[in-house]
N, C-alpha and C. Protein backbone atom coordinates (compact mmCIF):
# COMPACT_ATOMS: atom_id res chain seq x y z
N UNK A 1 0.84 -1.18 0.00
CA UNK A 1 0.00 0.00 0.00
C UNK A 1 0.89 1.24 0.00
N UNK A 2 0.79 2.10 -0.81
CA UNK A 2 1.52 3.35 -0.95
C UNK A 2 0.53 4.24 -0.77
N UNK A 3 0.57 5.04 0.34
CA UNK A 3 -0.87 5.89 0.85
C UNK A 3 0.14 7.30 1.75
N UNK A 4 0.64 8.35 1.30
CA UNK A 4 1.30 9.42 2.10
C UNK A 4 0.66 10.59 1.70
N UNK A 5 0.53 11.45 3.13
CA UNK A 5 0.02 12.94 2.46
C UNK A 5 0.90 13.15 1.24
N UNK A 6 2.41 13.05 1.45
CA UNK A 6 2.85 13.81 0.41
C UNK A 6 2.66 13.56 -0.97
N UNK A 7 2.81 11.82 -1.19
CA UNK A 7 2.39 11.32 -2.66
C UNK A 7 1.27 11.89 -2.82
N UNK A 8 0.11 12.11 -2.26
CA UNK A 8 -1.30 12.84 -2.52
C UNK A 8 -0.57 14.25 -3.15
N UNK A 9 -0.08 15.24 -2.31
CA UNK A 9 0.52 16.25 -2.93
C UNK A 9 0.88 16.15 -4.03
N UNK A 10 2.09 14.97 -4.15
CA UNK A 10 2.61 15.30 -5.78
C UNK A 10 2.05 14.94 -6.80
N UNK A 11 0.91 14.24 -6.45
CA UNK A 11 -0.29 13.37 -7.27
C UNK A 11 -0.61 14.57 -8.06
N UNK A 12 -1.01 15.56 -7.15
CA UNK A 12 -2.27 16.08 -7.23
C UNK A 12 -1.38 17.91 -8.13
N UNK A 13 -0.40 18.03 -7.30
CA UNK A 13 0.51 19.52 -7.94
C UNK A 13 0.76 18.75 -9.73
N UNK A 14 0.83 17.48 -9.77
CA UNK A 14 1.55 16.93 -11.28
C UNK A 14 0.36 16.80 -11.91
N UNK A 15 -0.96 17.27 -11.57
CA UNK A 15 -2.30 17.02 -12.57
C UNK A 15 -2.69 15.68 -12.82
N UNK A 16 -2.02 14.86 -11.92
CA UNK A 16 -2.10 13.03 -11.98
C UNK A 16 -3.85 12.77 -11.10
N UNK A 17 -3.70 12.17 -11.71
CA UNK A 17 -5.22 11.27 -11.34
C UNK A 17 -5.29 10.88 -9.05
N UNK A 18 -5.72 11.43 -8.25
CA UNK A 18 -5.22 10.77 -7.10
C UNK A 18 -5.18 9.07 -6.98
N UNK A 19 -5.97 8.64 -7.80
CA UNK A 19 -5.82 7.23 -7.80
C UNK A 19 -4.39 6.71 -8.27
N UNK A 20 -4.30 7.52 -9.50
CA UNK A 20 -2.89 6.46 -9.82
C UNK A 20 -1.66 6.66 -8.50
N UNK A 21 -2.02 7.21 -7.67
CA UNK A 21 -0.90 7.62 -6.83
C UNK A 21 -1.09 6.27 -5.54
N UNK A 22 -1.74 5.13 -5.65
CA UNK A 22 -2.08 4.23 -5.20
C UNK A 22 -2.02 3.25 -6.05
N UNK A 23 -1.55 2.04 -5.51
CA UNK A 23 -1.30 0.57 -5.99
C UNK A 23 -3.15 0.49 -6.71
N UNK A 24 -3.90 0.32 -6.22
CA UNK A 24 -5.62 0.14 -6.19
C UNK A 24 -5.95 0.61 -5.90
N UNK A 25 -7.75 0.82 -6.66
CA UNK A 25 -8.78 0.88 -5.66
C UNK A 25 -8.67 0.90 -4.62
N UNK A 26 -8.31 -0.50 -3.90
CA UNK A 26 -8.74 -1.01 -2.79
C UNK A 26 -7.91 -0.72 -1.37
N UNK A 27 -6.84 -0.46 -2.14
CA UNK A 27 -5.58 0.79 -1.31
C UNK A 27 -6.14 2.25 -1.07
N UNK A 28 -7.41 2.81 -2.17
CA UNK A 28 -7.57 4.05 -2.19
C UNK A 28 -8.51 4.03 -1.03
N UNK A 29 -9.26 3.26 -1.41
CA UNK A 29 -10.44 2.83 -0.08
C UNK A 29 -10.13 3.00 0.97
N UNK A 30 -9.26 2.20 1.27
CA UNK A 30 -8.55 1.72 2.60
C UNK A 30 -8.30 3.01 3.32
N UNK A 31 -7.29 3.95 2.60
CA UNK A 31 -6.54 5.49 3.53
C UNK A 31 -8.08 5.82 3.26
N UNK A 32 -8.98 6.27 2.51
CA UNK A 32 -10.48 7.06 2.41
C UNK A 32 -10.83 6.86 3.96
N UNK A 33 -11.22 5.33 3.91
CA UNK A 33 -11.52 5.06 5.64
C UNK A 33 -10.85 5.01 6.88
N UNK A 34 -9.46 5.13 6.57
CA UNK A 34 -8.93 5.71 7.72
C UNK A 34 -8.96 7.02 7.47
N UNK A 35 -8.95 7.84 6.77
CA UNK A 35 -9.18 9.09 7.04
C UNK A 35 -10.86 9.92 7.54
N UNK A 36 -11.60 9.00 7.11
CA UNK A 36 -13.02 9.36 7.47
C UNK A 36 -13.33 8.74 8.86
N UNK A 37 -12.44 7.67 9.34
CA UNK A 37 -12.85 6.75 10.79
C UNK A 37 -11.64 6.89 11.29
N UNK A 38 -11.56 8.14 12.25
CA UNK A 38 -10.53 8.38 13.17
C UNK A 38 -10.14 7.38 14.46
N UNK A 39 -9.44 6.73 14.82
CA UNK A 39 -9.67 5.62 16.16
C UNK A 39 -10.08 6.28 17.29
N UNK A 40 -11.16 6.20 18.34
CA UNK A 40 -11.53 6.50 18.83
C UNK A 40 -11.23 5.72 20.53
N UNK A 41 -11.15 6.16 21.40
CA UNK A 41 -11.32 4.99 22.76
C UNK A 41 -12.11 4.97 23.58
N UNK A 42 -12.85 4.12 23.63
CA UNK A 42 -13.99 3.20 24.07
C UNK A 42 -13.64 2.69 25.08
N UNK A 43 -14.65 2.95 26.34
CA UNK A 43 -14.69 1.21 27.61
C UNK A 43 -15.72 0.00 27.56
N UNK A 44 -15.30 -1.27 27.59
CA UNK A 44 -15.67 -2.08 27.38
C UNK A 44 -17.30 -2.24 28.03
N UNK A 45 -18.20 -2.58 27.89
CA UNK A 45 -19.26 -2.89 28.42
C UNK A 45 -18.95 -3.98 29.83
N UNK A 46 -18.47 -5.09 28.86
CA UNK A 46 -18.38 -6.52 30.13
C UNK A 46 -16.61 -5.96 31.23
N UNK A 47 -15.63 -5.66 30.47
CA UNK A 47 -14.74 -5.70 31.01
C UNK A 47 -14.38 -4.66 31.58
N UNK A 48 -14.86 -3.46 31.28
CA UNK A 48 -14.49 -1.81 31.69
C UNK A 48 -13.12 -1.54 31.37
N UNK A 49 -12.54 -2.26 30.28
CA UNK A 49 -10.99 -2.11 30.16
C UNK A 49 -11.50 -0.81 28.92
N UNK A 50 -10.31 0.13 28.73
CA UNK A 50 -10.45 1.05 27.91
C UNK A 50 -9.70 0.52 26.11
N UNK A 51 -10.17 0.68 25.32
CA UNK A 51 -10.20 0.05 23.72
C UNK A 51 -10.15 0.70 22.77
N UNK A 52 -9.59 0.72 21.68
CA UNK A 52 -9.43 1.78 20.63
C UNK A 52 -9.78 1.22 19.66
N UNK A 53 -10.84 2.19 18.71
CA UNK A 53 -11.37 1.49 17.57
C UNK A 53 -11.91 2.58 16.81
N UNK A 54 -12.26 1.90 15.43
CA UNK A 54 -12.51 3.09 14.44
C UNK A 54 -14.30 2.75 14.40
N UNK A 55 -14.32 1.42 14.66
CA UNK A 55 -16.10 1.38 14.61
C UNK A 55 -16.87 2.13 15.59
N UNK A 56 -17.74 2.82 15.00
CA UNK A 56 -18.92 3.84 16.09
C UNK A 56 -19.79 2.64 16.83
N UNK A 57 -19.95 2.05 16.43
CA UNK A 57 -20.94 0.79 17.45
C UNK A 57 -20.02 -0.30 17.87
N UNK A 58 -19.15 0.11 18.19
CA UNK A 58 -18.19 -0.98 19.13
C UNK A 58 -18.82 -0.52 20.37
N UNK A 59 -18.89 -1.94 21.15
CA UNK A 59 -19.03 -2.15 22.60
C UNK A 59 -18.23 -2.76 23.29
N UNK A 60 -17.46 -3.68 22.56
CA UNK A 60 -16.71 -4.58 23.33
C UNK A 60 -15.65 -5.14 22.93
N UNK A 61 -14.35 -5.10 23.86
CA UNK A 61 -13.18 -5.14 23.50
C UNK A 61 -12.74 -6.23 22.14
N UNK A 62 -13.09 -7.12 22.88
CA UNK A 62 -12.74 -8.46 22.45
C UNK A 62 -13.54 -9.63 22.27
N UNK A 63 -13.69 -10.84 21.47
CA UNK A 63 -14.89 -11.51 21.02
C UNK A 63 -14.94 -12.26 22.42
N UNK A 64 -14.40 -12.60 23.04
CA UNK A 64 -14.57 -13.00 24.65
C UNK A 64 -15.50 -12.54 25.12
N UNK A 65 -15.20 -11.14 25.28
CA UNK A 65 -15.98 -9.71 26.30
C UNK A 65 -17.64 -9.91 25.39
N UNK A 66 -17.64 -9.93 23.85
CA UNK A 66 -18.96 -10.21 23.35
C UNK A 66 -20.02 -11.34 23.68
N UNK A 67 -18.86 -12.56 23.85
CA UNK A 67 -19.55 -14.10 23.89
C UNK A 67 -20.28 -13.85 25.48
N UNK A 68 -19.56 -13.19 26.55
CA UNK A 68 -19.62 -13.42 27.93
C UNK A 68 -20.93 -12.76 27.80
N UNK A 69 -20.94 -11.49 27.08
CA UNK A 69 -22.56 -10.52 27.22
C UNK A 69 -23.44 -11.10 26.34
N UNK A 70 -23.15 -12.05 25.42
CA UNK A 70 -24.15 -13.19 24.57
C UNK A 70 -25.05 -13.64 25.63
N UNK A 71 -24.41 -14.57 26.24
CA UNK A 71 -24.43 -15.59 27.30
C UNK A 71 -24.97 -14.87 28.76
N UNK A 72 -24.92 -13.84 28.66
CA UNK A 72 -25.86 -13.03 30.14
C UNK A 72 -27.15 -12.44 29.68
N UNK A 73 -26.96 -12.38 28.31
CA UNK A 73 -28.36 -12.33 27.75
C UNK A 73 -29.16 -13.32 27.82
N UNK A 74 -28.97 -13.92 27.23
CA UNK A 74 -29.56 -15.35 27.17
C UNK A 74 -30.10 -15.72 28.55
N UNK A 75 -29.16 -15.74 29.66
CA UNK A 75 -29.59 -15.92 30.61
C UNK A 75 -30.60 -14.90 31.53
N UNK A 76 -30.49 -14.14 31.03
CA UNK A 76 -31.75 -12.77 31.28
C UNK A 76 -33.21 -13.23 30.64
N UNK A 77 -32.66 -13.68 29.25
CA UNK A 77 -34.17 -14.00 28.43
C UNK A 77 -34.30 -15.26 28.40
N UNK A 78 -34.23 -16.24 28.80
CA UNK A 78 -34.55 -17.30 29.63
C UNK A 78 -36.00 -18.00 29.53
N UNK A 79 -36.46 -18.86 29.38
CA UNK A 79 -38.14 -19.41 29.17
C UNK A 79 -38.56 -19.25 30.76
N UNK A 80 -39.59 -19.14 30.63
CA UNK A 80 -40.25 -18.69 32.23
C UNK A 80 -40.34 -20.46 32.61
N UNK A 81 -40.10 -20.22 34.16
CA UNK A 81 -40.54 -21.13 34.87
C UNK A 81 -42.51 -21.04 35.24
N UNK A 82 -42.65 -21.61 35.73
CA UNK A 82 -44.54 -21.83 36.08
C UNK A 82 -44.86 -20.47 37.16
N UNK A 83 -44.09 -20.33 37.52
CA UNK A 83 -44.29 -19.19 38.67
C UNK A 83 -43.72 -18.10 38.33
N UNK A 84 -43.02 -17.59 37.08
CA UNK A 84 -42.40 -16.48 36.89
C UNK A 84 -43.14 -15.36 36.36
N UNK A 85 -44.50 -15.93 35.91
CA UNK A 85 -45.43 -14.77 35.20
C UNK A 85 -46.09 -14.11 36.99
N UNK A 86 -46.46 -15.40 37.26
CA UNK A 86 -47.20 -15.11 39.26
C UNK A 86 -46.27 -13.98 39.72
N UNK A 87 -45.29 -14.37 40.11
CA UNK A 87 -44.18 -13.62 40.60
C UNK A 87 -44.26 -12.03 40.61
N UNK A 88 -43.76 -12.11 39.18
CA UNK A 88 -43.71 -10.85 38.35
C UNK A 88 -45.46 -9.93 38.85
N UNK A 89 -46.35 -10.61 38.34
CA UNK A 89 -47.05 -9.79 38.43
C UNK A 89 -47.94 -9.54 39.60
N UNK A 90 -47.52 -10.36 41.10
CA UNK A 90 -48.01 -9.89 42.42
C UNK A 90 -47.18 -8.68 42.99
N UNK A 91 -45.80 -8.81 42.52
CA UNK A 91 -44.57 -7.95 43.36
C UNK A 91 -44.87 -6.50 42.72
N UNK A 92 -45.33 -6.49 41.29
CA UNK A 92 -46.10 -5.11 40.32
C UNK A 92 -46.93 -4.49 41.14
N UNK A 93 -48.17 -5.79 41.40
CA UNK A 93 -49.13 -4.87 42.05
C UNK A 93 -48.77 -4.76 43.59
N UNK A 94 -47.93 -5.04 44.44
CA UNK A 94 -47.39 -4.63 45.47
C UNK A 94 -46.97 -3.26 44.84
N UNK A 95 -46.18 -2.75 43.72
CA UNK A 95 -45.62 -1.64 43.77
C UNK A 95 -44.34 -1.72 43.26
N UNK A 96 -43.88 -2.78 43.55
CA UNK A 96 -42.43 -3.06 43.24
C UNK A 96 -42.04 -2.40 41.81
N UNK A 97 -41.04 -1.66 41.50
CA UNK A 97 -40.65 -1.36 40.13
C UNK A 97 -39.84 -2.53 39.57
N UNK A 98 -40.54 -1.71 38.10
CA UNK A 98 -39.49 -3.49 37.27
C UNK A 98 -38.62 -3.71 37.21
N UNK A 99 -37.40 -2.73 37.38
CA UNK A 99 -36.02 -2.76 37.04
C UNK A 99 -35.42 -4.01 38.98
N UNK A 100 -36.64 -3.36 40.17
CA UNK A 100 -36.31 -4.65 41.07
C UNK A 100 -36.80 -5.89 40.99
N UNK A 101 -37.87 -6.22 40.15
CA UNK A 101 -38.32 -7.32 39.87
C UNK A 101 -37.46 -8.19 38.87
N UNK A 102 -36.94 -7.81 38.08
CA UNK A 102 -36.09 -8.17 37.05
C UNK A 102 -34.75 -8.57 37.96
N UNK A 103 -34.38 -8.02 38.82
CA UNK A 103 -33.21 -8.29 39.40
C UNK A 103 -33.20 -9.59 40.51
N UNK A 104 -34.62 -9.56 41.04
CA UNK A 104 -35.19 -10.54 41.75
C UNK A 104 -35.30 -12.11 40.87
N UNK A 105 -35.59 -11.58 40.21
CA UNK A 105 -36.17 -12.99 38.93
C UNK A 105 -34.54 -13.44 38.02
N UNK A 106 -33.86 -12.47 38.23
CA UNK A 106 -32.55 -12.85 37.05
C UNK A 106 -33.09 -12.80 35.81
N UNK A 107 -33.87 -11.33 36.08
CA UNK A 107 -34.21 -11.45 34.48
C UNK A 107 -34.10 -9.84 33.52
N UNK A 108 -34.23 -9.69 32.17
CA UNK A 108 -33.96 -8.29 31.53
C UNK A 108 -35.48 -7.56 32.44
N UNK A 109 -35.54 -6.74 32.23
CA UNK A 109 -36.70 -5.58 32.50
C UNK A 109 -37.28 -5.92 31.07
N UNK A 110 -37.46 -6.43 30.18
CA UNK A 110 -37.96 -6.82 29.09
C UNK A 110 -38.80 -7.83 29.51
N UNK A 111 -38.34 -8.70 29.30
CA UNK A 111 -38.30 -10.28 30.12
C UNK A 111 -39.62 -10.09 31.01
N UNK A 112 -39.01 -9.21 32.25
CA UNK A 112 -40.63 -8.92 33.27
C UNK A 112 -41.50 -8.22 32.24
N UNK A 113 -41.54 -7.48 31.49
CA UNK A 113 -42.55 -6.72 30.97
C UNK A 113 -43.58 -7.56 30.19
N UNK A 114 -42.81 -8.38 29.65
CA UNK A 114 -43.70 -9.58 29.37
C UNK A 114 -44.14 -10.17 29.97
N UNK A 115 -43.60 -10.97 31.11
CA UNK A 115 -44.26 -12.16 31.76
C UNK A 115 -45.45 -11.19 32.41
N UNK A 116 -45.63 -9.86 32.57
CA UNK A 116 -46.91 -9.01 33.18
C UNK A 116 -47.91 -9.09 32.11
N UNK A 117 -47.46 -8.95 31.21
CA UNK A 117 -48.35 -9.08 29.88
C UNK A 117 -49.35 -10.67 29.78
N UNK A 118 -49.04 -11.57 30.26
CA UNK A 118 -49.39 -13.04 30.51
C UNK A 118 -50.37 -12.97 31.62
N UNK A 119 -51.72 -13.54 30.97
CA UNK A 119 -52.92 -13.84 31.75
C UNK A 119 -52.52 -15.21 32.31
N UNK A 120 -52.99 -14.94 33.74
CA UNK A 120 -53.13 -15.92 34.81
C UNK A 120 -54.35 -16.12 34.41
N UNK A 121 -54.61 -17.64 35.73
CA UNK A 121 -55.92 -18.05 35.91
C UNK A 121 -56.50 -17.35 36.70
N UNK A 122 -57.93 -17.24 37.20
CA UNK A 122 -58.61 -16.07 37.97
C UNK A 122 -58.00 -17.10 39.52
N UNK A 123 -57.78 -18.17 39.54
CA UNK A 123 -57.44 -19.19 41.24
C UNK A 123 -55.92 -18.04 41.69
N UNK A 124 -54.88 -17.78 40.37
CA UNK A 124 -53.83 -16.98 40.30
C UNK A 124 -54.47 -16.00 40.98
N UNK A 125 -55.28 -15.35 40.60
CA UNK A 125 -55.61 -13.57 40.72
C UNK A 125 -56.21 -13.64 42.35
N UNK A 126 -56.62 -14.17 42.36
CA UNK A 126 -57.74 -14.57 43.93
C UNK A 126 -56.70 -14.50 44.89
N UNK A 127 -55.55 -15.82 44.44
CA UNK A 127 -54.37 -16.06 45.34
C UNK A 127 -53.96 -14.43 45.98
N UNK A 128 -53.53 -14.00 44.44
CA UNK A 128 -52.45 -12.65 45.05
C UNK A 128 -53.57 -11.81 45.76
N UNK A 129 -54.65 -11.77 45.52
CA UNK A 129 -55.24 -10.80 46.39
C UNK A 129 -55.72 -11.36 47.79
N UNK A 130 -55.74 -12.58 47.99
CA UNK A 130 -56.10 -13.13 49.26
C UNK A 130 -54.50 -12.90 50.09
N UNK A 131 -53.18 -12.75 49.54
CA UNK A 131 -52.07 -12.17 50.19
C UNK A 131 -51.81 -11.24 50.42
N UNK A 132 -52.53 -10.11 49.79
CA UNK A 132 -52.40 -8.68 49.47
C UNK A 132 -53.17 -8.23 50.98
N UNK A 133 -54.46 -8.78 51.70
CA UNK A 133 -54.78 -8.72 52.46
C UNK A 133 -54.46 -8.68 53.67
């Protein structure tokens, strides 16, 4: 790859094409996007280590640091157990906010927003209000 401000200069003072002042295309490309995607530094989501990168939607250092926040997802969004819709939606109408219910359950605030969304049986509804008492 032959990519220098100055060859650009003499490219460009000699009436030469800026391309021919590059091996390729694909050389021309290349400096285009490093010059348009400055490296930037980023902290990791999972690891809090600090990271340098030219992508604007980087989150995470390393495909490790990605797989680990795969895998805590997953375990956030999780299939409900028989009691996780109950749960969710007695501790609601206690008051409880979702972001503590979610933390209670090991689950996203998504996750609860749904299982509230899920009709019980009315024996369910009776229950929580015969506790509520």
């Amino acid at each position: 790859m032959i990519f220098s401000a100055e060859s650009k200069k003499d490219a460009s003072s000699k009436g030469r094409n800026v391309l021919n002042t590059f091996c390729s295309r694909k050389c021309y490309a290349a400096k285009r996007y490093l010059d348009n995607n400055p490296e930037v530094t980023k902290t990791c989501a999972v690891c809090g280590k600090p990271f340098q990168t030219r992508i604007k939607n980087d989150v995470y250092c390393s495909d490790e640091c990605k797989d680990k926040a795969s895998q805590r997802e997953n375990v956030l969004n999780r299939d409900y157990t028989e009691l996780t819709p109950y749960l969710c939606q007695k501790w609601r109408r206690e008051g409880m906010s979702i972001k503590k219910i979610a933390a209670l359950v090991s689950r996203s605030p998504e996750n609860v927003r749904k299982a509230l969304k899920i009709r019980l049986s009315r024996e369910d509804y009776a229950t929580m209000e015969e506790y509520a008492r």
